[in-house]
PDB file of N, CA and C in Angstrom:
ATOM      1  N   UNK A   1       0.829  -1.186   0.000  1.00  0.00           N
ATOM      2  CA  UNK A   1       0.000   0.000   0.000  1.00  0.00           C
ATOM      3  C   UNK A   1       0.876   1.253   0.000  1.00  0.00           C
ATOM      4  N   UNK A   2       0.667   2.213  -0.539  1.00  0.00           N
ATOM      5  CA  UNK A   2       1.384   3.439  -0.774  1.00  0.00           C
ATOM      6  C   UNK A   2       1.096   3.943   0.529  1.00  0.00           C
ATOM      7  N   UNK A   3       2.491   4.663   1.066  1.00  0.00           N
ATOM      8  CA  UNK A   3       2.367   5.481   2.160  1.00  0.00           C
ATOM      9  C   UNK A   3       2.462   6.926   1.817  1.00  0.00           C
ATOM     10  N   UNK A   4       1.777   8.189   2.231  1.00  0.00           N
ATOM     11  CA  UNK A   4       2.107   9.036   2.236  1.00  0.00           C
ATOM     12  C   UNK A   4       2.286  10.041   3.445  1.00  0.00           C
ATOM     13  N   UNK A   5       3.214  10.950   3.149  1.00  0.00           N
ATOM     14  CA  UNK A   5       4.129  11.633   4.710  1.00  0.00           C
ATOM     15  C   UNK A   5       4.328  12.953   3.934  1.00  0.00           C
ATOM     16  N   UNK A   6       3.666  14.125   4.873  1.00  0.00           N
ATOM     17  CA  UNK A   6       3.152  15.334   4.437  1.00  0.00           C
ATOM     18  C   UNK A   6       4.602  15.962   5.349  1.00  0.00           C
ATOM     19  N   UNK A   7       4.993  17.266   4.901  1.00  0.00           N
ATOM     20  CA  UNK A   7       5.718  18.347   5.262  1.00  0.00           C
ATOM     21  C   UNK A   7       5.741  19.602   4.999  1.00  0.00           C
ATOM     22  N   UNK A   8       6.733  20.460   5.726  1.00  0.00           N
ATOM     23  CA  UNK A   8       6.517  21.673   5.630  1.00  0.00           C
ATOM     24  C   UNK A   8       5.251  22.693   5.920  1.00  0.00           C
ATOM     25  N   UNK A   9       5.051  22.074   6.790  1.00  0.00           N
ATOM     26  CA  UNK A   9       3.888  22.857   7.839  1.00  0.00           C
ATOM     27  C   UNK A   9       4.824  23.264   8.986  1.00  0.00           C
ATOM     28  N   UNK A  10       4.198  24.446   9.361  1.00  0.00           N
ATOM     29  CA  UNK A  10       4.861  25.599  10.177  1.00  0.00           C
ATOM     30  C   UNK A  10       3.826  26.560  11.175  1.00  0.00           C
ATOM     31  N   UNK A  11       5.094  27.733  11.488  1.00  0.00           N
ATOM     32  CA  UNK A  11       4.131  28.601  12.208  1.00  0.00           C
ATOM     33  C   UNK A  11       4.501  29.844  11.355  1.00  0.00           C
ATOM     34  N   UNK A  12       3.309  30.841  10.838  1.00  0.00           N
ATOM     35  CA  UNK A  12       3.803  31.949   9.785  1.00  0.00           C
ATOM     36  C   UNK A  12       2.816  32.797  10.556  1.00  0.00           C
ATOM     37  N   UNK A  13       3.372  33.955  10.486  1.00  0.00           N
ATOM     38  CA  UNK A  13       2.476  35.334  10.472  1.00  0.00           C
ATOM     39  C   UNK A  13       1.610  35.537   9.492  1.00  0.00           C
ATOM     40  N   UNK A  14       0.035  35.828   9.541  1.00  0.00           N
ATOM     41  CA  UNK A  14      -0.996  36.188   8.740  1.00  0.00           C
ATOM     42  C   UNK A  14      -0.020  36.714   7.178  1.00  0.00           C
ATOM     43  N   UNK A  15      -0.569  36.678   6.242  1.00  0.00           N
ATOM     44  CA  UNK A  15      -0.007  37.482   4.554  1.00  0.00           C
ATOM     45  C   UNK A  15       1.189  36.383   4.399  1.00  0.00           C
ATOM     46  N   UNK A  16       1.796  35.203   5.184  1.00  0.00           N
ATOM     47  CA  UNK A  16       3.128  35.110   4.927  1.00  0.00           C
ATOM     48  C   UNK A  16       2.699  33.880   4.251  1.00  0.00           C
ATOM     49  N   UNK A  17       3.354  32.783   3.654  1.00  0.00           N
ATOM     50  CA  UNK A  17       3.605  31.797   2.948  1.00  0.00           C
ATOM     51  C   UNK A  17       4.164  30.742   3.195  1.00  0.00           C
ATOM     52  N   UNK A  18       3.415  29.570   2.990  1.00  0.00           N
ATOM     53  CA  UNK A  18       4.014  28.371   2.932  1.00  0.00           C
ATOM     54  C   UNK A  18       3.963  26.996   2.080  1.00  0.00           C
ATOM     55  N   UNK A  19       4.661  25.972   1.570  1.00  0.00           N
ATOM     56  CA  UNK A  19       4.692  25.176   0.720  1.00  0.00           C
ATOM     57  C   UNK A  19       4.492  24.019   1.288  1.00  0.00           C
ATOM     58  N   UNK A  20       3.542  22.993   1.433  1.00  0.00           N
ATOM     59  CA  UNK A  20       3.557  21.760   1.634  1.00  0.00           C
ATOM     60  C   UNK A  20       4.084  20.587   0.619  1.00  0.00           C
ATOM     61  N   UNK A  21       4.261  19.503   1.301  1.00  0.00           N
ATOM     62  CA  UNK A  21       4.777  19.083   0.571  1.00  0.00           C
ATOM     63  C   UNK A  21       4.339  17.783   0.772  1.00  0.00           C
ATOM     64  N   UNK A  22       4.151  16.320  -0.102  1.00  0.00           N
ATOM     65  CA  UNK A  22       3.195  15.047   0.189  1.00  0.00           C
ATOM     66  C   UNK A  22       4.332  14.235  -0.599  1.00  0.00           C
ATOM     67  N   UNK A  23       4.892  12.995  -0.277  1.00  0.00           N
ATOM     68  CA  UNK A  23       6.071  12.595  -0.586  1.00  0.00           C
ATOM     69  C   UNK A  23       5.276  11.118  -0.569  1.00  0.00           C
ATOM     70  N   UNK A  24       5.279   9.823  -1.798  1.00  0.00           N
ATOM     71  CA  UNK A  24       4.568   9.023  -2.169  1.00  0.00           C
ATOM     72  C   UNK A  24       5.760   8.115  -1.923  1.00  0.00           C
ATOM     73  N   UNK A  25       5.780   6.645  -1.341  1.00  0.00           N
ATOM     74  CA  UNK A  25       6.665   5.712  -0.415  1.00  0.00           C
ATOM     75  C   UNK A  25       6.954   4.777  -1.889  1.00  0.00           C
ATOM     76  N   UNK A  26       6.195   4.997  -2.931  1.00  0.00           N
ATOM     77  CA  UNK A  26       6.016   4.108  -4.266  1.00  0.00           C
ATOM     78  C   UNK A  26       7.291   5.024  -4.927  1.00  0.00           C
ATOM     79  N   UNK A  27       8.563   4.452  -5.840  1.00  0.00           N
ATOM     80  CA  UNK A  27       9.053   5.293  -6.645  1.00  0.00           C
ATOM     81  C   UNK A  27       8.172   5.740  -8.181  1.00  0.00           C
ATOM     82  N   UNK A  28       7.396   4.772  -8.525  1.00  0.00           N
ATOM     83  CA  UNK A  28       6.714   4.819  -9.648  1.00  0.00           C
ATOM     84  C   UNK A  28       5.900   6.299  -9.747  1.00  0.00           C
ATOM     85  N   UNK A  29       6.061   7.136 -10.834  1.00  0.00           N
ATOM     86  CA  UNK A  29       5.154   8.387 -10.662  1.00  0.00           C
ATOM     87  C   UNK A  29       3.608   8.075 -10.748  1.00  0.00           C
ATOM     88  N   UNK A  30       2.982   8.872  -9.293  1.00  0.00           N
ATOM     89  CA  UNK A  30       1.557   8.616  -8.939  1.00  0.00           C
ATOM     90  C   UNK A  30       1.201   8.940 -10.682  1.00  0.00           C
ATOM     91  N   UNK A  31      -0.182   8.245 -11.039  1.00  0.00           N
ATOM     92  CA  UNK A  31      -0.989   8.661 -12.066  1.00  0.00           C
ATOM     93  C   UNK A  31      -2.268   8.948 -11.488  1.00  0.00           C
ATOM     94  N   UNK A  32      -2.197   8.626 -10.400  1.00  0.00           N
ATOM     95  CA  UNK A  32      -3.405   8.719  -9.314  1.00  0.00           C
ATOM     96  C   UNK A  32      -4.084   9.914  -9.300  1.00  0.00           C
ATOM     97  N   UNK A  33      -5.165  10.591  -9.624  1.00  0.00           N
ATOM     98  CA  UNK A  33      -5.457  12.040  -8.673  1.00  0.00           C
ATOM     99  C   UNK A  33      -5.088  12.103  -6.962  1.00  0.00           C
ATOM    100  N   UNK A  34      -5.101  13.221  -6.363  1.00  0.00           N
ATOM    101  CA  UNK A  34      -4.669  13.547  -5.411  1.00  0.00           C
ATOM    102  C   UNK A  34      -5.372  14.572  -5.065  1.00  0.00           C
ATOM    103  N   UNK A  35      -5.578  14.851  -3.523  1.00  0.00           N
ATOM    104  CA  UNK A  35      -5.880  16.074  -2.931  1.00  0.00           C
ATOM    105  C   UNK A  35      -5.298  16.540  -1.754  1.00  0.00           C
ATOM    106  N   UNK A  36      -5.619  17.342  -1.382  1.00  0.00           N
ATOM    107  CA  UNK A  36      -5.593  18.083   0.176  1.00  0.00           C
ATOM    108  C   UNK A  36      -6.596  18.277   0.870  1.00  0.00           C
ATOM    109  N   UNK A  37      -7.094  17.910   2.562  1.00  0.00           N
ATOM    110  CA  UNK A  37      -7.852  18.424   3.102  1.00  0.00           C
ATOM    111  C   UNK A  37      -7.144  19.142   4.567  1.00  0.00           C
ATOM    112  N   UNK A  38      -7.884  19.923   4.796  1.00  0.00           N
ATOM    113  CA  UNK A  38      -7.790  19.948   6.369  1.00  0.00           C
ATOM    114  C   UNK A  38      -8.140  19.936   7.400  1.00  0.00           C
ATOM    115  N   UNK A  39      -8.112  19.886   8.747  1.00  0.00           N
ATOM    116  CA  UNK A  39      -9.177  20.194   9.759  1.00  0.00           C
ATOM    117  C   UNK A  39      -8.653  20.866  10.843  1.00  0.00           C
ATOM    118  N   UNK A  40      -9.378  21.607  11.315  1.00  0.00           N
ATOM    119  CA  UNK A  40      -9.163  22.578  12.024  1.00  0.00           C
ATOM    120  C   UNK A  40      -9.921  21.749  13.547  1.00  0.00           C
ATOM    121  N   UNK A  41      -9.359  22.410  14.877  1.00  0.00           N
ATOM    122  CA  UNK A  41      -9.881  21.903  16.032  1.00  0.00           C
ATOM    123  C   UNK A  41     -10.813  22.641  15.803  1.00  0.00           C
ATOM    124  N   UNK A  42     -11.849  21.616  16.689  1.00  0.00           N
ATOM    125  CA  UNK A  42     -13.064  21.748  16.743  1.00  0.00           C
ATOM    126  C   UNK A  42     -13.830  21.562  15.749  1.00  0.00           C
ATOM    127  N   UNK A  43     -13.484  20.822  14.182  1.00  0.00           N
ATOM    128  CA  UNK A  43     -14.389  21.379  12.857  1.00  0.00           C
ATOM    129  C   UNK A  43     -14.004  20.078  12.082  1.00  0.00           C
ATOM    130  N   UNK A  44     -14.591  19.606  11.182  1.00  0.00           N
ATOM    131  CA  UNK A  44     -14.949  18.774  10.464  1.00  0.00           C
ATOM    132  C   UNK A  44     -13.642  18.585   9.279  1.00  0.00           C
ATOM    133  N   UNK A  45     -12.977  17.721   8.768  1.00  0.00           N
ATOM    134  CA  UNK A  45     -12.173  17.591   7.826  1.00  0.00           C
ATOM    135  C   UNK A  45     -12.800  18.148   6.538  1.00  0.00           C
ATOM    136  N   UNK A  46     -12.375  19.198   5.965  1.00  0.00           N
ATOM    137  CA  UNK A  46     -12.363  19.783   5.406  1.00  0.00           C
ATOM    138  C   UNK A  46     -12.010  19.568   3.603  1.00  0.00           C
ATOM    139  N   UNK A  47     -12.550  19.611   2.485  1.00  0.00           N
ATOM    140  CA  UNK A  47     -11.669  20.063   0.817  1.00  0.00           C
ATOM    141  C   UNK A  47     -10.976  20.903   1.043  1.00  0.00           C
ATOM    142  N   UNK A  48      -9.736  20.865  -0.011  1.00  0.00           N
ATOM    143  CA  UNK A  48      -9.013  22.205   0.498  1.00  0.00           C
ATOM    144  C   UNK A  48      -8.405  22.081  -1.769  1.00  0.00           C
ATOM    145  N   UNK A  49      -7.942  21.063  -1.961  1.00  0.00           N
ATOM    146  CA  UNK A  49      -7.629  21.109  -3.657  1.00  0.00           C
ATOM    147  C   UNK A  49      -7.535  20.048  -3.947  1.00  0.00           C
ATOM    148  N   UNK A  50      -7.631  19.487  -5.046  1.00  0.00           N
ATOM    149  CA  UNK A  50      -7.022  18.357  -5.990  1.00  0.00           C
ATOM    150  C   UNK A  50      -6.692  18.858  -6.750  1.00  0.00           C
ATOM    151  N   UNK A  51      -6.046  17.461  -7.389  1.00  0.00           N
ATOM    152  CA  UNK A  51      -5.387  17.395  -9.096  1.00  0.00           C
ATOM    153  C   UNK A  51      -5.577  15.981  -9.720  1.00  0.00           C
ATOM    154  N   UNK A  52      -6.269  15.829 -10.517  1.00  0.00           N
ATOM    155  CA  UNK A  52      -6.751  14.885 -11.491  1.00  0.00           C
ATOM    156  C   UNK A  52      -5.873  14.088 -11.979  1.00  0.00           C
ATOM    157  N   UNK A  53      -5.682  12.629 -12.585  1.00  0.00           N
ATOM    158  CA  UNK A  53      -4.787  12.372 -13.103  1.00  0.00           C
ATOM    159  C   UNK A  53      -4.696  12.941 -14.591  1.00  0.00           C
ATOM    160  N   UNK A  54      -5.650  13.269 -15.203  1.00  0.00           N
ATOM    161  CA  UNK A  54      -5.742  14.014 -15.996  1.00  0.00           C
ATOM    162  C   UNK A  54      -6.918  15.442 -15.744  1.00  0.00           C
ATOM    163  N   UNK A  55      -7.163  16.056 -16.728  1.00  0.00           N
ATOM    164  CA  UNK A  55      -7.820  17.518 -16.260  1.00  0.00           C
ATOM    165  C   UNK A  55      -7.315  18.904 -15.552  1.00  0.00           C
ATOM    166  N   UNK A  56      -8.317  19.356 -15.144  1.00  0.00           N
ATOM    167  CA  UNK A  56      -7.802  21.057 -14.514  1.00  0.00           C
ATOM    168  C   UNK A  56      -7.702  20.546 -12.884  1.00  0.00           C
ATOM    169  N   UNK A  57      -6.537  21.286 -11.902  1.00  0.00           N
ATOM    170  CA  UNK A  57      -6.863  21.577 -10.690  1.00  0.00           C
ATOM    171  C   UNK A  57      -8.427  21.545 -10.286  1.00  0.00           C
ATOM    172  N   UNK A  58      -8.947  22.077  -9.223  1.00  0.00           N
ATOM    173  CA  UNK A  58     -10.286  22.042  -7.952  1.00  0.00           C
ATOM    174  C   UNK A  58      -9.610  22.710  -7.117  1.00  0.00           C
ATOM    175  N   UNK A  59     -10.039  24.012  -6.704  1.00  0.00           N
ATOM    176  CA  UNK A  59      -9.518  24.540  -5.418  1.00  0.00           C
ATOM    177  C   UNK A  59     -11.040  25.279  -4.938  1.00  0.00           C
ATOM    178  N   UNK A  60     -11.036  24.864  -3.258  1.00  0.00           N
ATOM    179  CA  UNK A  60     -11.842  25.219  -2.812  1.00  0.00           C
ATOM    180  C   UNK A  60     -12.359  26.613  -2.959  1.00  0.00           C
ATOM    181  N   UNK A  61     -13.444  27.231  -2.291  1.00  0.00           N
ATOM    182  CA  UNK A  61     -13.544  28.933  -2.262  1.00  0.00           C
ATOM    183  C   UNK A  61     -12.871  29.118  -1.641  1.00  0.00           C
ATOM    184  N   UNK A  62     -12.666  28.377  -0.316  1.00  0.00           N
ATOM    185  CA  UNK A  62     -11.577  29.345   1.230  1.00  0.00           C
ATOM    186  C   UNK A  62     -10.047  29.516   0.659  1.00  0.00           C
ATOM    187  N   UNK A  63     -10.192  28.895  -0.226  1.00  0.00           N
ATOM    188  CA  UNK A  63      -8.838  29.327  -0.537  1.00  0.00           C
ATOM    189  C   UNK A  63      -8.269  29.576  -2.395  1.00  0.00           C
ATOM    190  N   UNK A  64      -9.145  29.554  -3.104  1.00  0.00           N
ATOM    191  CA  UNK A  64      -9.219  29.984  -4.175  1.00  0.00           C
ATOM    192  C   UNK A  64      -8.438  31.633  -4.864  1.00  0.00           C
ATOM    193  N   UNK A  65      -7.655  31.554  -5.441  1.00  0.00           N
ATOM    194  CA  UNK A  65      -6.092  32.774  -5.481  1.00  0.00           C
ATOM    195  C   UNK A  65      -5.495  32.739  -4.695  1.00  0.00           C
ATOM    196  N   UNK A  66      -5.450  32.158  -3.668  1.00  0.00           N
ATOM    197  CA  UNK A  66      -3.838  31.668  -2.622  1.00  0.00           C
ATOM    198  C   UNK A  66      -3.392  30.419  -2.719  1.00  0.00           C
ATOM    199  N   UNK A  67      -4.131  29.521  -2.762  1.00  0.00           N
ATOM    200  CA  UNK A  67      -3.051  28.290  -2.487  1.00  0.00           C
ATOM    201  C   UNK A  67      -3.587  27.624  -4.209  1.00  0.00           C
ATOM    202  N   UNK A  68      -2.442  27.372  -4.065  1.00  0.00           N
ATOM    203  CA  UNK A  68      -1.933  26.026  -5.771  1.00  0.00           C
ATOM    204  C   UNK A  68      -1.726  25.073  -5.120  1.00  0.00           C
ATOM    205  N   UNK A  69      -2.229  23.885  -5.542  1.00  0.00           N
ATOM    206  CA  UNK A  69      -2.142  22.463  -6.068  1.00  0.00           C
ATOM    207  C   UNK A  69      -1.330  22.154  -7.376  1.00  0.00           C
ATOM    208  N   UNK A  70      -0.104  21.032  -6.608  1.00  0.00           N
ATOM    209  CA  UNK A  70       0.663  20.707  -8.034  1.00  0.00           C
ATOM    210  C   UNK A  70       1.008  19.403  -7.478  1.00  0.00           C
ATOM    211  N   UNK A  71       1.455  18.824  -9.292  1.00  0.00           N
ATOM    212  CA  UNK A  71       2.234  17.759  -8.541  1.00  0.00           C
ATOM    213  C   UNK A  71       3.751  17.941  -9.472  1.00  0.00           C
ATOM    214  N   UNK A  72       4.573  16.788  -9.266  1.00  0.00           N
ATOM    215  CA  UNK A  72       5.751  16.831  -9.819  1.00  0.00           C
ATOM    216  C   UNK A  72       5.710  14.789 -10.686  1.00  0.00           C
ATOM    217  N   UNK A  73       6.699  15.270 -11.759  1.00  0.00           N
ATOM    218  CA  UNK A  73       6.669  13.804 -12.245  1.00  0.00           C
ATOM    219  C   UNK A  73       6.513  12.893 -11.210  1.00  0.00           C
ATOM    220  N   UNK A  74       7.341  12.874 -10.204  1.00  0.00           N
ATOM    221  CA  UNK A  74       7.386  11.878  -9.542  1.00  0.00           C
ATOM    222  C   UNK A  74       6.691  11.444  -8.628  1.00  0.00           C
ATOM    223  N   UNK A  75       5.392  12.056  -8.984  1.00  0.00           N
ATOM    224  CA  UNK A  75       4.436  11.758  -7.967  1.00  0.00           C
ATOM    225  C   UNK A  75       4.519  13.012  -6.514  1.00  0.00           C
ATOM    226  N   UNK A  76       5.523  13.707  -6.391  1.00  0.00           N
ATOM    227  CA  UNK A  76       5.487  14.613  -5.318  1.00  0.00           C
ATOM    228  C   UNK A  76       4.046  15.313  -5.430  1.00  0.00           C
ATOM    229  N   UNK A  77       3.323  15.656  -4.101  1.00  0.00           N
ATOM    230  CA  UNK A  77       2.057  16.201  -4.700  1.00  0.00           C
ATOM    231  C   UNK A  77       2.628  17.425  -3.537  1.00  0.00           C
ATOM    232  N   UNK A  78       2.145  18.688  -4.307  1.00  0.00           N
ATOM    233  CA  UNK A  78       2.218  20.077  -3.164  1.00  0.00           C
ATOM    234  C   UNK A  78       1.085  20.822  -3.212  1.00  0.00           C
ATOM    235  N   UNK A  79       1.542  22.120  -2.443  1.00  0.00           N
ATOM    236  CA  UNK A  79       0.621  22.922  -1.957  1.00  0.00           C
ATOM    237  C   UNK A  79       1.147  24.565  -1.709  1.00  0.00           C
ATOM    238  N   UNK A  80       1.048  25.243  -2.342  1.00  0.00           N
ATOM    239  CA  UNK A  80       1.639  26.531  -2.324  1.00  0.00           C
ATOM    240  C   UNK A  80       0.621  27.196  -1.461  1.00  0.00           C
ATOM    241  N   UNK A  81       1.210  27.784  -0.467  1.00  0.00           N
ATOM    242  CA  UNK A  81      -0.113  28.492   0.113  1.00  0.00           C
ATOM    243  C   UNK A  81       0.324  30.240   0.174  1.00  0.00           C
ATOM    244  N   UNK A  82      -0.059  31.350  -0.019  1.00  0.00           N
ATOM    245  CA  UNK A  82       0.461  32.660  -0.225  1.00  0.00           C
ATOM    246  C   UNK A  82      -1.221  33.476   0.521  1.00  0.00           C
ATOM    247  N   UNK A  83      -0.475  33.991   1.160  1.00  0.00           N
ATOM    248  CA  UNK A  83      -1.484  35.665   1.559  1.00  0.00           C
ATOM    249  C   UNK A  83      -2.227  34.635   2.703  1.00  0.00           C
ATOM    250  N   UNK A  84      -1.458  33.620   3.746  1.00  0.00           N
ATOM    251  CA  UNK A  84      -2.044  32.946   5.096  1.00  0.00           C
ATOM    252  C   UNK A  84      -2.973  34.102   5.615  1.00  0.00           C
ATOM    253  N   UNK A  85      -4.293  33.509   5.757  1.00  0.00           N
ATOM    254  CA  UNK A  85      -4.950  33.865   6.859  1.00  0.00           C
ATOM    255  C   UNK A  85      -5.105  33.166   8.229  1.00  0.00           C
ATOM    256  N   UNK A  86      -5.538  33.698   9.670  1.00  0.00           N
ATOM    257  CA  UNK A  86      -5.576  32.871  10.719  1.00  0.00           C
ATOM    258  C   UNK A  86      -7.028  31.611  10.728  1.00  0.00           C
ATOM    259  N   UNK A  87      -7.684  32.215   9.802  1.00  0.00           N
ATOM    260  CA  UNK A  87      -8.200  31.342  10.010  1.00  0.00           C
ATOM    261  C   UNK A  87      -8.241  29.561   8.849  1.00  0.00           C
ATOM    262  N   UNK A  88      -7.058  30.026   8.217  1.00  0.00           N
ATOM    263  CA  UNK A  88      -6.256  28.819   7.591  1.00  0.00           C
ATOM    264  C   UNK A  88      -5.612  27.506   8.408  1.00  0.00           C
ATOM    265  N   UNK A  89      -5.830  27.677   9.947  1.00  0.00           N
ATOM    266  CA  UNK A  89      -4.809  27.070  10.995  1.00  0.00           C
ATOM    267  C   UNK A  89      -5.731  26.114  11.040  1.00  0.00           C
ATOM    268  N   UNK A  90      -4.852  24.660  10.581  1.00  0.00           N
ATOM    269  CA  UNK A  90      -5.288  23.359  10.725  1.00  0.00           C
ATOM    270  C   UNK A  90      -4.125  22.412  10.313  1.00  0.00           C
ATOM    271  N   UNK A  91      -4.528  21.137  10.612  1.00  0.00           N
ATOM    272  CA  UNK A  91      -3.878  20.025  10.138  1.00  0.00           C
ATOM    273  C   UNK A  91      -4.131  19.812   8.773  1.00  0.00           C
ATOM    274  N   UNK A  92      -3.133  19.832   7.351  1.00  0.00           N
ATOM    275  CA  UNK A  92      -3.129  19.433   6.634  1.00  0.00           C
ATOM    276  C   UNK A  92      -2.620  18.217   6.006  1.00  0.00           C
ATOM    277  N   UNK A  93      -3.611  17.221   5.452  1.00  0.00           N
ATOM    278  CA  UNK A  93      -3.562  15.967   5.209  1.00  0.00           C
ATOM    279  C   UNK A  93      -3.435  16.034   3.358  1.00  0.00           C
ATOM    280  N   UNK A  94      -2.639  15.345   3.230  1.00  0.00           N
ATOM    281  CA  UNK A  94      -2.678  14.782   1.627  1.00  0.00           C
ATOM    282  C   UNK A  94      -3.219  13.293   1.389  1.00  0.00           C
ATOM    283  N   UNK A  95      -3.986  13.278   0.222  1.00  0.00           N
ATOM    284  CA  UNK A  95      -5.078  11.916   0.269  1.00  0.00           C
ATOM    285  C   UNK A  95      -4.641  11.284  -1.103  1.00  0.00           C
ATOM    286  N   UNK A  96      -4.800  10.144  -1.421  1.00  0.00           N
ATOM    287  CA  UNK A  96      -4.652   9.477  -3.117  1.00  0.00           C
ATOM    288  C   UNK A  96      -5.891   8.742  -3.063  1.00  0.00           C
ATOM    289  N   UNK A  97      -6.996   9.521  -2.220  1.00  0.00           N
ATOM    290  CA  UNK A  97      -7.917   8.128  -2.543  1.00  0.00           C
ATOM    291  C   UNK A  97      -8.311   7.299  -0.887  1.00  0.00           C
ATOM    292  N   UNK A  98      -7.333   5.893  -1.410  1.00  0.00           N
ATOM    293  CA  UNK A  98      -7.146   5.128  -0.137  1.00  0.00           C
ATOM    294  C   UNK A  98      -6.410   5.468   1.064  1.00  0.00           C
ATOM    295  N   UNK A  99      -5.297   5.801   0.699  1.00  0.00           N
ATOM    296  CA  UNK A  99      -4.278   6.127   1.277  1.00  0.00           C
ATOM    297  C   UNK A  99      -3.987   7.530   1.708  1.00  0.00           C
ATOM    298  N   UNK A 100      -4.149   8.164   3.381  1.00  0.00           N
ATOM    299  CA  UNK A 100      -3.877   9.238   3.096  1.00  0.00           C
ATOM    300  C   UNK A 100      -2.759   9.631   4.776  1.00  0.00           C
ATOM    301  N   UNK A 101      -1.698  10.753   4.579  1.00  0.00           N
ATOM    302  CA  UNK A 101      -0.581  10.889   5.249  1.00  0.00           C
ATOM    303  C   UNK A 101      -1.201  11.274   6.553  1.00  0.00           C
ATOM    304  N   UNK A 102       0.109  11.329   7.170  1.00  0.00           N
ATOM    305  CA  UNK A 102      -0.649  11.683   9.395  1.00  0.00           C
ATOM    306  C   UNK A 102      -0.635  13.087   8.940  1.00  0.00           C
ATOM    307  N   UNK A 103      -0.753  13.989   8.387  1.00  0.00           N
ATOM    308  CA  UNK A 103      -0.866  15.485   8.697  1.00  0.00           C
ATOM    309  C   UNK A 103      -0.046  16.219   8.897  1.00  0.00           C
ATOM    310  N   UNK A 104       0.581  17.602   8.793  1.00  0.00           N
ATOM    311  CA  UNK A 104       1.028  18.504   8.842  1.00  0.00           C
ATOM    312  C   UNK A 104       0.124  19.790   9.257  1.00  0.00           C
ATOM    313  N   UNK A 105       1.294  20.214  10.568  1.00  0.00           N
ATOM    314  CA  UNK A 105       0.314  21.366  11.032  1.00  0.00           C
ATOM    315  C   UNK A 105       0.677  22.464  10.468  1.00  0.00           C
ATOM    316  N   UNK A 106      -0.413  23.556   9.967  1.00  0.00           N
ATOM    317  CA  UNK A 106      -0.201  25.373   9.701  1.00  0.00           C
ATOM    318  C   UNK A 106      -0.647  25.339  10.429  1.00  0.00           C
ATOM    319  N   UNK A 107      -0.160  26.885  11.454  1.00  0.00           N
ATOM    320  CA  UNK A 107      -0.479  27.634  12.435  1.00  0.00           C
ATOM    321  C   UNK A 107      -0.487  28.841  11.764  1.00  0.00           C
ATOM    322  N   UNK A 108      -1.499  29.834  11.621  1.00  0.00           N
ATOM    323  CA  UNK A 108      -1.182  31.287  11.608  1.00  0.00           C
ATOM    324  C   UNK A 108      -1.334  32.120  12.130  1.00  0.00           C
ATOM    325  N   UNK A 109      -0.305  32.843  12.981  1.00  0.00           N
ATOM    326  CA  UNK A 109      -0.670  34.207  13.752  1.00  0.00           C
ATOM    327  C   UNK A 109      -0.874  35.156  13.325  1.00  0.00           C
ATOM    328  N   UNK A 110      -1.881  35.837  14.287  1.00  0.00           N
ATOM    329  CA  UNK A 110      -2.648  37.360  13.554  1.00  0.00           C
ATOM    330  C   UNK A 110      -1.029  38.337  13.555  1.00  0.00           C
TER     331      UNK A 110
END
């Protein structure tokens, strides 16, 4: 079974930026679609983007002109996130479906 192990979650000041990152345990490049969710304490796991194995990106409204969804040949799947708001602060999970990573935390301070 494919493992996946999320990074580059941090603590940023509100407007500042960060890149996640979802790293696939398979060397073979995913053909898989992929997404991101998150959840915030207290609140329900969340959509946050995909990417199709073929087709356009999906990015939610909450975050629609800040954060990109990409992947890389090799299956790397990311997450550009730009112009953090506080209320962006959650655990972010990367999913293929079946298989999805323990999470990475954003924190953002006002």
């Amino acid at each position: 079974q494919v493992q996946l192990v999320e990074s580059g979650g941090g603590l940023v000041q509100a407007g500042g930026s960060l890149r996640l990152t979802c790293r696939r345990s398979t060397r073979l490049p995913g053909r898989e679609g992929m997404a991101w969710y998150r959840q915030a304490p207290g609140k329900e796991r969340e959509f946050v983007a995909m990417i199709p194995g073929s087709g356009t990106t999906i990015h939610a409204d909450a975050v629609k002109g800040r954060f990109t969804i990409s992947k890389g040949d090799d299956g790397t799947l990311y997450l550009q996130m730009n112009n953090l708001k506080v209320e962006d602060t959650a655990v972010y999970y990367c999913t293929d479906g079946p298989a999805w990573g323990q999470g990475t935390q954003v924190t953002v301070a006002s």
